[in-house]
Protein backbone atom coordinates (compact mmCIF):
# COMPACT_ATOMS: atom_id res chain seq x y z
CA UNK A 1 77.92 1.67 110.20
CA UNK A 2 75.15 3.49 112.31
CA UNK A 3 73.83 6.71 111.33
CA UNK A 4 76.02 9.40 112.31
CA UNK A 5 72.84 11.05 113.95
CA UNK A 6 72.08 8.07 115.60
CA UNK A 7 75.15 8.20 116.98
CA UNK A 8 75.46 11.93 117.80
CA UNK A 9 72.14 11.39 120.10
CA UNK A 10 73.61 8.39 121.94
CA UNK A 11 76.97 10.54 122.67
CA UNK A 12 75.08 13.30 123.86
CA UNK A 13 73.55 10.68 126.42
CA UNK A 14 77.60 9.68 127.33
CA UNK A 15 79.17 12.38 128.70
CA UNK A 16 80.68 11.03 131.69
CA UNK A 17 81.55 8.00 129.84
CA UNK A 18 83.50 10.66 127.20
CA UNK A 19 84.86 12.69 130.21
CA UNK A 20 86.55 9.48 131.87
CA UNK A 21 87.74 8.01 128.15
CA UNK A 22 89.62 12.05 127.31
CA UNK A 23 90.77 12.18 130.68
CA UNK A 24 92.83 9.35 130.14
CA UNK A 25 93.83 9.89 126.74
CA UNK A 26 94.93 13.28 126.87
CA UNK A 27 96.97 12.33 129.69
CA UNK A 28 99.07 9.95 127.62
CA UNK A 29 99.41 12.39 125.16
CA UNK A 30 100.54 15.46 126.98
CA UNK A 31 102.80 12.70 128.66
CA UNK A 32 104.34 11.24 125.33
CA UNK A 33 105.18 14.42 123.95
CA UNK A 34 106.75 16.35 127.03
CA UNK A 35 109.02 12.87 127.27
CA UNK A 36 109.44 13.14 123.12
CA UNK A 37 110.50 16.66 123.92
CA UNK A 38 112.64 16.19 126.60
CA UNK A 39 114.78 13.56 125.68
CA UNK A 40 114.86 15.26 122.08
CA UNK A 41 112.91 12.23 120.13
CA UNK A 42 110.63 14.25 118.11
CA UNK A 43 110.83 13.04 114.85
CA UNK A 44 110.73 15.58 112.32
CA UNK A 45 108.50 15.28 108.98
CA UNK A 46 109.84 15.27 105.45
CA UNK A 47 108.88 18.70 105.02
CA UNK A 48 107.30 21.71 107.13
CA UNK A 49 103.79 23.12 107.50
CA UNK A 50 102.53 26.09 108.84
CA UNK A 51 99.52 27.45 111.03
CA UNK A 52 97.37 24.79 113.39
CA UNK A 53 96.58 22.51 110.92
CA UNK A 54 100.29 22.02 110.18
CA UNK A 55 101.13 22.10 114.05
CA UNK A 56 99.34 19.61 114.77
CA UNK A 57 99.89 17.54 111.98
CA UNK A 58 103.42 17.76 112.52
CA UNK A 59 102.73 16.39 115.91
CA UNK A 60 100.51 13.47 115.00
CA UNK A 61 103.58 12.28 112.30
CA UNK A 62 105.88 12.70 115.25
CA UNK A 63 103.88 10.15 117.48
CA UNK A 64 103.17 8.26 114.51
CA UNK A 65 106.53 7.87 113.15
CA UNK A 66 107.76 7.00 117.06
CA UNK A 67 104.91 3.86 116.80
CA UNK A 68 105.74 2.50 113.15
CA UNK A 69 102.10 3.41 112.69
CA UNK A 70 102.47 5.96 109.96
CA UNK A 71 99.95 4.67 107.14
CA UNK A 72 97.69 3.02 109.59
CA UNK A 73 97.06 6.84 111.14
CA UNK A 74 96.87 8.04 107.29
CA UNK A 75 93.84 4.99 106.64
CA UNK A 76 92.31 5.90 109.74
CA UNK A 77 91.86 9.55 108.74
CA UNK A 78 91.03 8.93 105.44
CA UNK A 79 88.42 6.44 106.52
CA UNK A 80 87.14 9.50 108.82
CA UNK A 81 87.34 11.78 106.14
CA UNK A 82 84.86 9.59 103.92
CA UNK A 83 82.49 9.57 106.89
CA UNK A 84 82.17 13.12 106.68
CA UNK A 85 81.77 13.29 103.19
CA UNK A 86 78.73 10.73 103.73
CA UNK A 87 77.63 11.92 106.68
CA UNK A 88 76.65 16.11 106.48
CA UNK A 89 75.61 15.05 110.53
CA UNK A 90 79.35 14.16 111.26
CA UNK A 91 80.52 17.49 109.48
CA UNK A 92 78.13 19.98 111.05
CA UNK A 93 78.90 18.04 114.88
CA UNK A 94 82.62 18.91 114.75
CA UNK A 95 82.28 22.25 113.31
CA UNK A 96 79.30 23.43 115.56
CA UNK A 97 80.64 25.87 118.10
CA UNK A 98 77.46 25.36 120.33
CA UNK A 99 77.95 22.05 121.63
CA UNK A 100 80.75 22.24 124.88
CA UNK A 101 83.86 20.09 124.81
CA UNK A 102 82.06 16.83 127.02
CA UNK A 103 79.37 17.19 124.39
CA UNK A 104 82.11 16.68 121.71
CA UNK A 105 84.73 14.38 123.45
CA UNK A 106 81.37 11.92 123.74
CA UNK A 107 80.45 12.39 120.35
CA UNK A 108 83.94 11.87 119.13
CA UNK A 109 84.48 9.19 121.41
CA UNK A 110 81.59 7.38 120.19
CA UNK A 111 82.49 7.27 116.71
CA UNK A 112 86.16 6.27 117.11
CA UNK A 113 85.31 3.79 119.21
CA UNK A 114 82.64 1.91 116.80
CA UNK A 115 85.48 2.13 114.09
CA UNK A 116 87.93 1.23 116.35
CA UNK A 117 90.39 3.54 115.62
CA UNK A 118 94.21 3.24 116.98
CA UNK A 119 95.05 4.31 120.43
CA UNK A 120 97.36 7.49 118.50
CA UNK A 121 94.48 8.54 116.54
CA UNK A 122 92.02 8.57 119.40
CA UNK A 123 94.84 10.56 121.05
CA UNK A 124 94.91 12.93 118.37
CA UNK A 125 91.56 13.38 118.40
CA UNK A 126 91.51 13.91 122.15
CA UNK A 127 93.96 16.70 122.01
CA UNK A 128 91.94 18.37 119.42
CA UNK A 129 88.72 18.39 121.60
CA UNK A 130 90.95 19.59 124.68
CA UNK A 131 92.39 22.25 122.95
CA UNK A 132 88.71 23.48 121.52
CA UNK A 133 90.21 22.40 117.62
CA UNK A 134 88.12 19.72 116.83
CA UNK A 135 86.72 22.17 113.63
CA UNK A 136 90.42 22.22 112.21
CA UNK A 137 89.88 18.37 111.73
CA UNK A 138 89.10 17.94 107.90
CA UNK A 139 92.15 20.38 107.90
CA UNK A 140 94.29 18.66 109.70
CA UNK A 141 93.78 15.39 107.91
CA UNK A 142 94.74 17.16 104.20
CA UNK A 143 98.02 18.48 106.15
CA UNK A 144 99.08 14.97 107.57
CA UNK A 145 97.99 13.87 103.93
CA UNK A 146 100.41 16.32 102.64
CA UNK A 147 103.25 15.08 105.19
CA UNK A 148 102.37 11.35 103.77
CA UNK A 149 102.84 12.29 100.38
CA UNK A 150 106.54 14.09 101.16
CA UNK A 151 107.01 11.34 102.88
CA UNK A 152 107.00 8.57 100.25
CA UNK A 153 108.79 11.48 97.80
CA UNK A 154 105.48 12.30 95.66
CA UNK A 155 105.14 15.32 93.79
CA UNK A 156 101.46 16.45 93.47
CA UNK A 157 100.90 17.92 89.76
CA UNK A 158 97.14 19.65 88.95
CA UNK A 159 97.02 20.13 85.54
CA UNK A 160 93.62 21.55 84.32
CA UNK A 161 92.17 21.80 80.71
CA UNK A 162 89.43 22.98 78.47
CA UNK A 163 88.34 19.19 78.12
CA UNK A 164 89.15 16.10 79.04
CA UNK A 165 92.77 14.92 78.04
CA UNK A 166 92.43 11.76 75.96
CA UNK A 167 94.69 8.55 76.90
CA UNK A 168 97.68 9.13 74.30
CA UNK A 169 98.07 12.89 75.54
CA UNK A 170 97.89 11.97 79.40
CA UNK A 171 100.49 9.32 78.91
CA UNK A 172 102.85 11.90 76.77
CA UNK A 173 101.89 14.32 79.37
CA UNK A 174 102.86 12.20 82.30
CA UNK A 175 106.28 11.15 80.63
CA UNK A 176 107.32 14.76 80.30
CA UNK A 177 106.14 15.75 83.94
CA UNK A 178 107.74 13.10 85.55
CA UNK A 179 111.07 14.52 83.76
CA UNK A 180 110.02 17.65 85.48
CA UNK A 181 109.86 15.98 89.05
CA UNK A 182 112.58 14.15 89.15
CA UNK A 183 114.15 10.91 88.55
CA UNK A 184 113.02 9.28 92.00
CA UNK A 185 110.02 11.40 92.44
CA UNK A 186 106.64 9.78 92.54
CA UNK A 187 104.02 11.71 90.36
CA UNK A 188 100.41 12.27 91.34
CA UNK A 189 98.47 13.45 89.04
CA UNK A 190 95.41 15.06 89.80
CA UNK A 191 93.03 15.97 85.97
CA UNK A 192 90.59 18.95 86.06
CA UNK A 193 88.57 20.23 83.52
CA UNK A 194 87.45 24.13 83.42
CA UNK A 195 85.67 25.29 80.04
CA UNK A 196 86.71 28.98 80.96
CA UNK A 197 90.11 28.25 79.34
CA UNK A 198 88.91 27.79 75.98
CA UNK A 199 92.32 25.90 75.02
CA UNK A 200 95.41 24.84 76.73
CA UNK A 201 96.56 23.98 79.55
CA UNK A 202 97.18 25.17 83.51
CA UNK A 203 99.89 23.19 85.25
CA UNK A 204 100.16 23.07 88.87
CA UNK A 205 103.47 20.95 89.96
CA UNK A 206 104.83 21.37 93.50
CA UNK A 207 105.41 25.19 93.89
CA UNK A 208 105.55 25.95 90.00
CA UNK A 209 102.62 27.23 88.32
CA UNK A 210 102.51 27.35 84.19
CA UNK A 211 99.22 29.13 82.50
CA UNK A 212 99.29 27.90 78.88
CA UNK A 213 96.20 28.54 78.65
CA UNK A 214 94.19 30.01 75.37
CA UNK A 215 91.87 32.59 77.77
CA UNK A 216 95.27 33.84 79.45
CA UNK A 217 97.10 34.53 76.12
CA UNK A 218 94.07 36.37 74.64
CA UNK A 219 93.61 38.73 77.85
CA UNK A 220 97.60 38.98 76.64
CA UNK A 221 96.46 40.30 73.46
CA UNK A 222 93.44 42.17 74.39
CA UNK A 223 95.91 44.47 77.35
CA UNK A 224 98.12 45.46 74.64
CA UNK A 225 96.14 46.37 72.47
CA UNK A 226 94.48 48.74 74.91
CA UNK A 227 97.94 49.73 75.55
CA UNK A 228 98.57 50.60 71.93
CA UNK A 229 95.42 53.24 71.82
């Protein structure tokens, strides 16, 4: 791939070239979804988010799911999300609020268009640069992420320690969780390690939220016996 800076200087140069290539594409979007919405085909995700990022999530699933294109759309953001995390450039181009909307519908343009992205992404990204959302990206992306994840019935569990959990434990661990889930649930099991908790364990599983944790049950201790004086 070119540098992203490279790139950002060449789609400052393109414009009219970006102007033309939105023009187009956010036409076919605003056209898809009033039809979607009028003939009642939006179709709805496994679960619901809320604010922009979940908005337009919601809406990207919606023309996704319509194509058959709904892990193709995940890979493409998640290829677009490593880009950012490589490139600083990328991150600081979509989030800068001094560059106008041809500025970033070039820029944007640029960049899908060497990756050659699908015509729904690029359409997605088109209504984000139309609408002035294009920082909500990175955001956006962890929502439809989210949607994904519903989608193929995962259940994301956090579950963070004082140190690393050793093989025997995580596989013990993981039996017991998965209990927890559900039969037909698909664990994901994300490990993190903070020293602060001395001992223990913090476990993080869909909406539930258990602090075993050492530090917790000694500020336990330490209230009541303040309480007791």
């Amino acid at each position: 791939h070119h540098d992203v800076q490279q790139l950002h200087q060449t789609a400052l140069k393109m414009a009219a070239v970006g102007r033309r290539l939105w023009g187009l594409t956010y036409q076919t979007l605003r056209q898809t979804s009033s039809t979607a919405a009028k003939t009642g085909e939006l179709v709805k995700p496994p679960i619901q988010l809320f604010g922009i990022d979940g908005r337009y999530a919601h809406a990207l699933y919606s023309v996704a799911a319509k194509n058959k294109i709904l892990e193709k759309v995940e890979k493409e953001l998640d290829h677009f999300q490593k880009l950012a995390s490589k490139y600083p450039q990328l991150t600081n181009f979509i989030t800068n609020p001094t560059l106008n909307k041809q500025q970033k519908q070039a820029g944007i343009g640029s960049i899908l268009k060497e990756q050659q992205f699908s015509d729904t992404t690029a359409n997605f990204f088109g209504a984000l640069v139309e609408n002035n959302r294009l920082r909500r990206t990175l955001g956006v992306v962890k929502a439809y992420k989210t949607l994904m994840g519903a989608y193929r019935g995962e259940v994301i569990c956090t579950v963070t320690t004082a140190t690393p959990i050793d093989d025997k434990n995580k596989r013990e661990l993981e039996s017991v969780l998965k209990g927890f889930a559900g039969k037909n649930a698909v664990l994901k099991l994300n490990q993190m390690v903070d020293a602060s908790l001395i001992g223990g364990m913090v476990v993080e599983i869909g909406d539930k939220y258990i602090d075993m944790s050492t530090s917790t049950k000694i500020k336990k201790i330490v209230a009541a016996l303040k309480g007791a004086l």
